[in-house]
N, C-alpha and C. Protein backbone atom coordinates (compact mmCIF):
# COMPACT_ATOMS: atom_id res chain seq x y z
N UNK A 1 0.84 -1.17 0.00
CA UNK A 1 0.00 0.00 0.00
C UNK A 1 0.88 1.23 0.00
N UNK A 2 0.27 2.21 -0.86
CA UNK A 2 1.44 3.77 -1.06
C UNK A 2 0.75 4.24 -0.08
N UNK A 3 0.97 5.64 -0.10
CA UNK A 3 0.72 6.82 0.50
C UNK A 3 0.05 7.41 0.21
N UNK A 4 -0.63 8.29 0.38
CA UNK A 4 -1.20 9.44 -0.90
C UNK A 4 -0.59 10.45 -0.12
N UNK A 5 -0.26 11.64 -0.61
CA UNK A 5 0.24 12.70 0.07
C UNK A 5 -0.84 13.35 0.12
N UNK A 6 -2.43 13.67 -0.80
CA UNK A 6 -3.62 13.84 -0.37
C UNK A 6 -4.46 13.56 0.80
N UNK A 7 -4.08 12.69 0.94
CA UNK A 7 -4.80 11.90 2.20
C UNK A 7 -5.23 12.50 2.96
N UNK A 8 -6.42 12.13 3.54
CA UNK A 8 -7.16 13.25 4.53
C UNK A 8 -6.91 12.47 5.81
N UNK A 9 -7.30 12.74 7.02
CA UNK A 9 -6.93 12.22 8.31
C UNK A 9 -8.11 10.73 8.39
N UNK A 10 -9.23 10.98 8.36
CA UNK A 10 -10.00 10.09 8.07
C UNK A 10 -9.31 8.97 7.02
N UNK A 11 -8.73 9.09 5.63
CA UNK A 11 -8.24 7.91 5.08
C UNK A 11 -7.62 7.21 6.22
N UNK A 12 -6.52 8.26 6.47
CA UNK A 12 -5.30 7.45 7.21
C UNK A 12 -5.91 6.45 8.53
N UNK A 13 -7.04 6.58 8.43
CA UNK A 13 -7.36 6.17 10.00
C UNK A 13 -7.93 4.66 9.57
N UNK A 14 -8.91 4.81 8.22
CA UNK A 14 -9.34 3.84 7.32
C UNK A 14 -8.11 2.50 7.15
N UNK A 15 -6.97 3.64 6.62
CA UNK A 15 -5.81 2.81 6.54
C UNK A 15 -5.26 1.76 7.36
N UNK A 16 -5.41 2.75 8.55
CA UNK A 16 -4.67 1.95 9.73
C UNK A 16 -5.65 0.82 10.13
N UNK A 17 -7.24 1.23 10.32
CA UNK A 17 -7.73 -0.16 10.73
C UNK A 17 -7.79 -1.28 9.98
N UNK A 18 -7.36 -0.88 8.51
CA UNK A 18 -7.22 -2.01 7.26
C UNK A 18 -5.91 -2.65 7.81
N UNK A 19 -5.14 -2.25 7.97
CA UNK A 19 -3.32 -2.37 8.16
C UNK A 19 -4.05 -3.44 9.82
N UNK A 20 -4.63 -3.13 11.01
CA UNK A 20 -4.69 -3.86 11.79
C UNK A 20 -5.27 -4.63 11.78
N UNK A 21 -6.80 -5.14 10.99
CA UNK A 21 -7.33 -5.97 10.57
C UNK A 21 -6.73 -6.81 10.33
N UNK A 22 -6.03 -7.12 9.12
CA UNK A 22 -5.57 -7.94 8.09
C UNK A 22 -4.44 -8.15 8.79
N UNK A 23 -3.08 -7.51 9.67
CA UNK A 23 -2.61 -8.11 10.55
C UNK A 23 -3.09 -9.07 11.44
N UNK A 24 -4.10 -8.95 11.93
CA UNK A 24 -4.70 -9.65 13.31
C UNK A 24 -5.51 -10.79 12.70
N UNK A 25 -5.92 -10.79 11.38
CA UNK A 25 -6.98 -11.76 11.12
C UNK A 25 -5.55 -13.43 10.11
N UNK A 26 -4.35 -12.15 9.95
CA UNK A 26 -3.49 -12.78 8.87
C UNK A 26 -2.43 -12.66 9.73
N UNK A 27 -2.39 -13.52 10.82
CA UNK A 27 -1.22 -13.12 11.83
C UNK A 27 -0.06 -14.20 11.66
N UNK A 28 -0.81 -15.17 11.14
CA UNK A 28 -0.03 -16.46 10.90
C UNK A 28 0.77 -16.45 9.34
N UNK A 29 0.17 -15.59 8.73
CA UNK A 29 0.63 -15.50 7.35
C UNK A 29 1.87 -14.75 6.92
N UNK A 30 2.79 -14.81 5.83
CA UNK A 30 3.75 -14.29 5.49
C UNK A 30 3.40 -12.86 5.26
N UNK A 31 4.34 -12.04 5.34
CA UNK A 31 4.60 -10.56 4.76
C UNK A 31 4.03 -10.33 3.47
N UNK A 32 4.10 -11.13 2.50
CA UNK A 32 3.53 -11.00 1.30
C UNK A 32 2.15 -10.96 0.58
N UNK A 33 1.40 -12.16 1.68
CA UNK A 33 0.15 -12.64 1.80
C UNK A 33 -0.34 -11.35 2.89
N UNK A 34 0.41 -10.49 3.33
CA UNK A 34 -0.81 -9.30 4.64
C UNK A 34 -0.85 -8.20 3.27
N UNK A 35 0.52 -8.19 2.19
CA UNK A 35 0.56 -6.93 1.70
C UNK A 35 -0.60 -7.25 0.25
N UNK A 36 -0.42 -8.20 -0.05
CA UNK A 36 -1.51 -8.42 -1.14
C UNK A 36 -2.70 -8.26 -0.88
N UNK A 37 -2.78 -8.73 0.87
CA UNK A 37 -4.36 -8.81 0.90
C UNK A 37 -4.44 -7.34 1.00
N UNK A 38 -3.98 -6.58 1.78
CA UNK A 38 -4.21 -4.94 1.84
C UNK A 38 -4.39 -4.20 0.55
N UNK A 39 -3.66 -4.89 0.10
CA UNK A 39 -3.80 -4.10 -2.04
C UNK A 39 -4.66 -4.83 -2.46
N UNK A 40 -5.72 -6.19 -2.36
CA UNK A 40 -6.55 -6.51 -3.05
C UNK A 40 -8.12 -5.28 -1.90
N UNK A 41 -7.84 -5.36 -0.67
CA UNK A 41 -8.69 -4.20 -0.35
C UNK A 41 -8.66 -2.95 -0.68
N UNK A 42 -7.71 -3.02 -0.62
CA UNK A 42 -7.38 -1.08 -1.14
C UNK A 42 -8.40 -1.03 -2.76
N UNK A 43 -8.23 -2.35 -3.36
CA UNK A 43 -8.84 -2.13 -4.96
C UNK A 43 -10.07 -1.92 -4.84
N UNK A 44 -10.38 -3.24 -3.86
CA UNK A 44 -11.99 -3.30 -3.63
C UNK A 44 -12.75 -1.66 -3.08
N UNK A 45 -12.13 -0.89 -2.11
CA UNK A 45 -12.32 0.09 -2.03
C UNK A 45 -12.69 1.25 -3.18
N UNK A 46 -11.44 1.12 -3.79
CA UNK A 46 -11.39 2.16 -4.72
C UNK A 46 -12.38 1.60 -6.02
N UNK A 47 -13.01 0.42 -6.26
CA UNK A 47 -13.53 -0.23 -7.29
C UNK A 47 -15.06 0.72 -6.25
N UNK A 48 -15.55 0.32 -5.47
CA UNK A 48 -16.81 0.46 -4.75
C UNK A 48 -17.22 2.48 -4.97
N UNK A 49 -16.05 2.52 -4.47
CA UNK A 49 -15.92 4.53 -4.18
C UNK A 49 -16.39 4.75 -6.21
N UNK A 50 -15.64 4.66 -7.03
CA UNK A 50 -15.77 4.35 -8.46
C UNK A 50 -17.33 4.44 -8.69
N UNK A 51 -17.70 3.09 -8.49
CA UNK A 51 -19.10 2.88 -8.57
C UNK A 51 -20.05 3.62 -8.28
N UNK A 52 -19.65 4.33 -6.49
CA UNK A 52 -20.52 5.19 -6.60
C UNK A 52 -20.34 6.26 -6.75
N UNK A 53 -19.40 6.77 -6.98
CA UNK A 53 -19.21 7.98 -7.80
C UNK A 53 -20.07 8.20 -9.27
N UNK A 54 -20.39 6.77 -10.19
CA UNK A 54 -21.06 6.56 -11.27
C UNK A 54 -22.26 6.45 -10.65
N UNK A 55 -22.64 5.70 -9.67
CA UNK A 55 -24.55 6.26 -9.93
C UNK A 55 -24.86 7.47 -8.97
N UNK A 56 -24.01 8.23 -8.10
CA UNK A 56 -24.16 9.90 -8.17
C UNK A 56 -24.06 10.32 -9.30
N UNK A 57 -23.29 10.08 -9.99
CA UNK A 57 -22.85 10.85 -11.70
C UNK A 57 -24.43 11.07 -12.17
N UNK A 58 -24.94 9.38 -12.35
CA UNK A 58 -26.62 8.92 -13.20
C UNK A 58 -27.45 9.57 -12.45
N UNK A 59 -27.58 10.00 -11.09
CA UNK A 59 -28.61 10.65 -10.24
C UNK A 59 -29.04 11.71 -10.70
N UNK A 60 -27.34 12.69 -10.94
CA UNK A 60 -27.59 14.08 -10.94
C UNK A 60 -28.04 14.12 -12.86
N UNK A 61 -27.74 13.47 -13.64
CA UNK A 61 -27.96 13.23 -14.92
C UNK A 61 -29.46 12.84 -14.90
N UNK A 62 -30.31 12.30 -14.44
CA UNK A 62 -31.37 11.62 -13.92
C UNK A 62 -31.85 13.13 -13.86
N UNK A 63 -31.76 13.97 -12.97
CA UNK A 63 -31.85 14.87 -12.13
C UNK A 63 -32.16 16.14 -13.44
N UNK A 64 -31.02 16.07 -13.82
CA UNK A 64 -30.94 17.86 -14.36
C UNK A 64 -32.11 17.40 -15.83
N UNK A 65 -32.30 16.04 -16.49
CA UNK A 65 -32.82 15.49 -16.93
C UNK A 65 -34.72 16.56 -17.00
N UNK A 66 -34.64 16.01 -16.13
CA UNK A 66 -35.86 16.11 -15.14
C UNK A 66 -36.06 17.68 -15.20
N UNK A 67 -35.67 17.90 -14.30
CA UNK A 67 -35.36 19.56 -14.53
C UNK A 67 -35.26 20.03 -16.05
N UNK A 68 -34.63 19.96 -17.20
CA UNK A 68 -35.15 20.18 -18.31
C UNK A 68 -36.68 20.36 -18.64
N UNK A 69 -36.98 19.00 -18.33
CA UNK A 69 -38.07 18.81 -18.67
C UNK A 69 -39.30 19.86 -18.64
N UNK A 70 -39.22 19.64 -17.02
CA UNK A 70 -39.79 20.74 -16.62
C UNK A 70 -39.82 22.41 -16.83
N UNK A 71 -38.52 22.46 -17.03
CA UNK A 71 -38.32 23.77 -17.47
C UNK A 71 -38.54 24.63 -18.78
N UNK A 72 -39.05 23.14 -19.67
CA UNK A 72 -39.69 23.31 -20.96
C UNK A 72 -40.95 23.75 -21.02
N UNK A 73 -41.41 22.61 -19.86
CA UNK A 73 -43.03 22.82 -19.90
C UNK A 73 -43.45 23.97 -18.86
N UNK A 74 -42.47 24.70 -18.45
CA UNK A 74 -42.93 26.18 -17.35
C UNK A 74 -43.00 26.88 -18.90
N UNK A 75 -41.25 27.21 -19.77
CA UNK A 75 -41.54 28.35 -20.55
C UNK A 75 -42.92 27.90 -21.61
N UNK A 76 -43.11 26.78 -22.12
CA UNK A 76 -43.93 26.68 -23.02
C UNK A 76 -45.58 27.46 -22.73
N UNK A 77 -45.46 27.39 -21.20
CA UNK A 77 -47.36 27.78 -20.90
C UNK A 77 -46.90 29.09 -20.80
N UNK A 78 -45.76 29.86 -20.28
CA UNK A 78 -45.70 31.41 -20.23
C UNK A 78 -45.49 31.86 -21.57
N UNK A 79 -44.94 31.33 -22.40
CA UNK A 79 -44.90 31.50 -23.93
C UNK A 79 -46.57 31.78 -24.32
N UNK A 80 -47.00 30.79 -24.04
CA UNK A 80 -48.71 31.00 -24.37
C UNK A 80 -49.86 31.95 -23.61
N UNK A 81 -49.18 32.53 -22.64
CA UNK A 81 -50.39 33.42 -21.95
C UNK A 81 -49.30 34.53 -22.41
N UNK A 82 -48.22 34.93 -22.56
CA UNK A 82 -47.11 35.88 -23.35
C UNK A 82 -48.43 36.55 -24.51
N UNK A 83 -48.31 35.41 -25.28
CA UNK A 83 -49.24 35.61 -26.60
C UNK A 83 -50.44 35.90 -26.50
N UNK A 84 -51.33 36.07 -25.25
CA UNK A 84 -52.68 36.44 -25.59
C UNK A 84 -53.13 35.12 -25.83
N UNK A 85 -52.55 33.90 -25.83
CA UNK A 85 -54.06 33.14 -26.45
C UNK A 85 -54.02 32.53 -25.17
N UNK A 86 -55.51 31.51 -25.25
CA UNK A 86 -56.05 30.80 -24.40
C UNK A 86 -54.88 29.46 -24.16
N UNK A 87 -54.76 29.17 -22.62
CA UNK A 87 -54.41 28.00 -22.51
C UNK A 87 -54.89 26.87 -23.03
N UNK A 88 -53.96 26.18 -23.36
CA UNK A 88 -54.46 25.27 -24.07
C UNK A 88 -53.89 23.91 -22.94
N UNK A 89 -55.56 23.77 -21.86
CA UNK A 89 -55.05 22.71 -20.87
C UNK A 89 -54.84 21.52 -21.22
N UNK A 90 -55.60 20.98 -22.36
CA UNK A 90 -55.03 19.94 -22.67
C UNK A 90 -53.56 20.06 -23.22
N UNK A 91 -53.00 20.46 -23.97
CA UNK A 91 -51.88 20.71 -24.43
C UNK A 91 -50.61 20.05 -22.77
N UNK A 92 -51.19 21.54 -22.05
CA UNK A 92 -50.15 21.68 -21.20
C UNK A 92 -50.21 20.13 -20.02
N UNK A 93 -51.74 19.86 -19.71
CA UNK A 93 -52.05 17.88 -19.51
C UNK A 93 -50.92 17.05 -20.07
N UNK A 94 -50.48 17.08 -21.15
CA UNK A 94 -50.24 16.02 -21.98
C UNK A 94 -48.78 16.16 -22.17
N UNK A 95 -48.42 17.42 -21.93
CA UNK A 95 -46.69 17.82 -21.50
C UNK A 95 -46.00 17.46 -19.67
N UNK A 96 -47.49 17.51 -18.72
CA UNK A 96 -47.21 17.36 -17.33
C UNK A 96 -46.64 15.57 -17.72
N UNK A 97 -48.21 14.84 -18.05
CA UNK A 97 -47.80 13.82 -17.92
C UNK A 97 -46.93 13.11 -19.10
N UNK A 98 -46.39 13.79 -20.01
CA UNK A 98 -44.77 13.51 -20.64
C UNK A 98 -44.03 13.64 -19.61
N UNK A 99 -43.69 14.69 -18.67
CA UNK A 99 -42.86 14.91 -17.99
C UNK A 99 -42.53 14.25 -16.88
N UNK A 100 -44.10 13.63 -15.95
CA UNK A 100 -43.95 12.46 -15.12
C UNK A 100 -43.84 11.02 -15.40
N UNK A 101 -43.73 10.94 -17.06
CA UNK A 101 -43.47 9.46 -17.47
C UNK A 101 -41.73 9.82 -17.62
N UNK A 102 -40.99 10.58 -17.84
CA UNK A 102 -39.88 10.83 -18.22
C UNK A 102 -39.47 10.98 -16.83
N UNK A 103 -39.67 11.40 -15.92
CA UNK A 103 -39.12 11.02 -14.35
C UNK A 103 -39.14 9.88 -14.18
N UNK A 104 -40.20 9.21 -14.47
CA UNK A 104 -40.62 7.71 -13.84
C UNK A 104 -39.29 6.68 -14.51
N UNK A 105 -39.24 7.07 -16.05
CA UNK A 105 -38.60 6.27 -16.54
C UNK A 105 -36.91 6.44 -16.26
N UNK A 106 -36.33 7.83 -15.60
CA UNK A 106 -35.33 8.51 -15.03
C UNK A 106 -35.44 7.46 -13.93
N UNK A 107 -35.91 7.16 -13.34
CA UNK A 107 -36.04 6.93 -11.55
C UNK A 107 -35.99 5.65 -11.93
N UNK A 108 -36.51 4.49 -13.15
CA UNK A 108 -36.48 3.62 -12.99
C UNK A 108 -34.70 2.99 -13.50
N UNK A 109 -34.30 3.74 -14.39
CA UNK A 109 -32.98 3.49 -14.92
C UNK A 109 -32.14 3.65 -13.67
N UNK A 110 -32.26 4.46 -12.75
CA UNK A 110 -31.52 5.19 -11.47
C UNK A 110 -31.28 3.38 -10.74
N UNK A 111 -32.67 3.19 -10.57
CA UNK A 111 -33.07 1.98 -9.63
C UNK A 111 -31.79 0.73 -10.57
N UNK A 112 -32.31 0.68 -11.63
CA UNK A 112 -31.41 -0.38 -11.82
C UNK A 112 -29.67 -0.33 -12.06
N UNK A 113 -29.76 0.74 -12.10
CA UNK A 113 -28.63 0.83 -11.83
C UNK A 113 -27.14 0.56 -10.28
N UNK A 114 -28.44 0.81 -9.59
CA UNK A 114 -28.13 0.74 -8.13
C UNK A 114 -28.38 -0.74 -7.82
N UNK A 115 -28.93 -1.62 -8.41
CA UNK A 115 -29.12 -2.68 -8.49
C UNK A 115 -27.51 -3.35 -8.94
N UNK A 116 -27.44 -2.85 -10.37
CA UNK A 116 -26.27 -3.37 -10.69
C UNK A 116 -25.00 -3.21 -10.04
N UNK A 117 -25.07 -1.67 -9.42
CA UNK A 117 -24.02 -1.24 -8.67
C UNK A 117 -23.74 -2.81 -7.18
N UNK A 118 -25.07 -2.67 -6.82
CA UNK A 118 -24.92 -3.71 -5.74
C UNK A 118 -24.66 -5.15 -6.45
N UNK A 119 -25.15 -5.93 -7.15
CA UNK A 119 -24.57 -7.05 -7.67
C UNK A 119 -22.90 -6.68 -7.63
N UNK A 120 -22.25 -6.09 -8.63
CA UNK A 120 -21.21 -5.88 -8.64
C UNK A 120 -20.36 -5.86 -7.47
N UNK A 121 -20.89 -4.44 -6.52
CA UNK A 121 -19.91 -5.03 -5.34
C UNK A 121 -20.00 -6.34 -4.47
N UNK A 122 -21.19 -6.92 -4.34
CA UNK A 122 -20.97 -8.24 -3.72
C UNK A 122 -20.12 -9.16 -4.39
N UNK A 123 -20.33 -8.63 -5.90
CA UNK A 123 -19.01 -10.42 -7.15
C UNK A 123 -17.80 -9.78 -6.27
N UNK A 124 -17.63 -8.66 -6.33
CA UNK A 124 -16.06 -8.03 -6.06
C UNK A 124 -16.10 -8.47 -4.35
N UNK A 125 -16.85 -8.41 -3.48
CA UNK A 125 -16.07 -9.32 -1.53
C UNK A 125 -16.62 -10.60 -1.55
N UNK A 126 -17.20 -11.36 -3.09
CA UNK A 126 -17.44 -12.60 -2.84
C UNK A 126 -16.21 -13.11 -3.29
N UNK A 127 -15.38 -12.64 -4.62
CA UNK A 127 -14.34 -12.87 -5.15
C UNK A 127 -12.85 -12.66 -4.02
N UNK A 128 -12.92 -11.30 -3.50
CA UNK A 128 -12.15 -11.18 -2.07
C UNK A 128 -11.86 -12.17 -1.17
N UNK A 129 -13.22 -12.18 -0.84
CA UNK A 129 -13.22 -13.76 0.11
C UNK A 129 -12.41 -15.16 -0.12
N UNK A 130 -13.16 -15.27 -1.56
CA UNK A 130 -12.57 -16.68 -1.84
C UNK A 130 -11.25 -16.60 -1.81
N UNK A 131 -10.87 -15.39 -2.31
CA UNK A 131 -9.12 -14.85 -2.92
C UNK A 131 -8.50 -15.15 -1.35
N UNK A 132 -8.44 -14.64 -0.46
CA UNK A 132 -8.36 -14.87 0.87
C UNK A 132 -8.38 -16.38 1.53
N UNK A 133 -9.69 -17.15 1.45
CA UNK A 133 -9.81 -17.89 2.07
C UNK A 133 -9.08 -19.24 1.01
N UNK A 134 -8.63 -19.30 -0.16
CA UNK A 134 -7.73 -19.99 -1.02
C UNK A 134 -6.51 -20.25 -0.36
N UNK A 135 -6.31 -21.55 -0.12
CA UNK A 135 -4.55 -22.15 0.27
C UNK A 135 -4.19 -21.37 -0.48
N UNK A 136 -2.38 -21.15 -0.10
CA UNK A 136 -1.53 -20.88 -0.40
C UNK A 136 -1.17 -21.97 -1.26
N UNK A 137 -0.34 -21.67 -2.87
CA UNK A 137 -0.19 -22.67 -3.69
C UNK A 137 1.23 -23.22 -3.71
């Protein structure tokens, strides 16, 4: 495991209970087998942080999405009372519920995504595990 010269106090603390863990659980094990396992966590970490960094990414994309939307269907009805003419409620009906099928379908991509996010990290500490709990060859 490096350093980061970034490192905030909180990592380092992360660090250290990783560093005592994997000592205490790998006490019997060689030097090589504590430092691998610490770098196959350190990945798993940084693989998980990754991930969700990508479905915050899809949220706020989800999000401003949405917000478009809406922000179409505000100027479109002030566009129309702008002009003097009559609302046209059906019109503006049929843009609301465009706009709550286009959330729905936002919110449902969100969902599966977070789905996938979670499959994924469980393959990645089911794979850990085994990696770990595997004789030495």
């Amino acid at each position: 495991m490096t350093s980061d010269p970034n490192s905030t106090p909180e990592s380092a603390i992360e660090i250290a209970q990783t560093n005592a863990l994997v000592d205490a659980e790998l006490a019997d094990q060689s030097d090589e087998v504590k430092r691998e396992t610490k770098a196959l966590i350190d990945a798993l970490k940084l693989r998980a942080q990754t991930e969700v960094q990508s479905a915050g990414d899809l949220a706020k994309t989800a999000s401003d999405y949405t917000r478009e939307s809406y922000l179409k269907l505000v100027r479109e009805a002030r566009e129309s009372v702008e002009q003097s003419r009559l609302l046209d409620l059906e019109r503006i009906e049929q843009s609301a519920q465009k706009l709550q099928q286009e959330a729905e379908k936002n919110w449902q991509s969100l969902v599966q995504e977070m789905g996938g996010l979670s499959d994924r990290l469980s393959e990645a500490a089911k794979a850990a595990w085994e990696k770990l709990n595997r004789s030495p060859d």
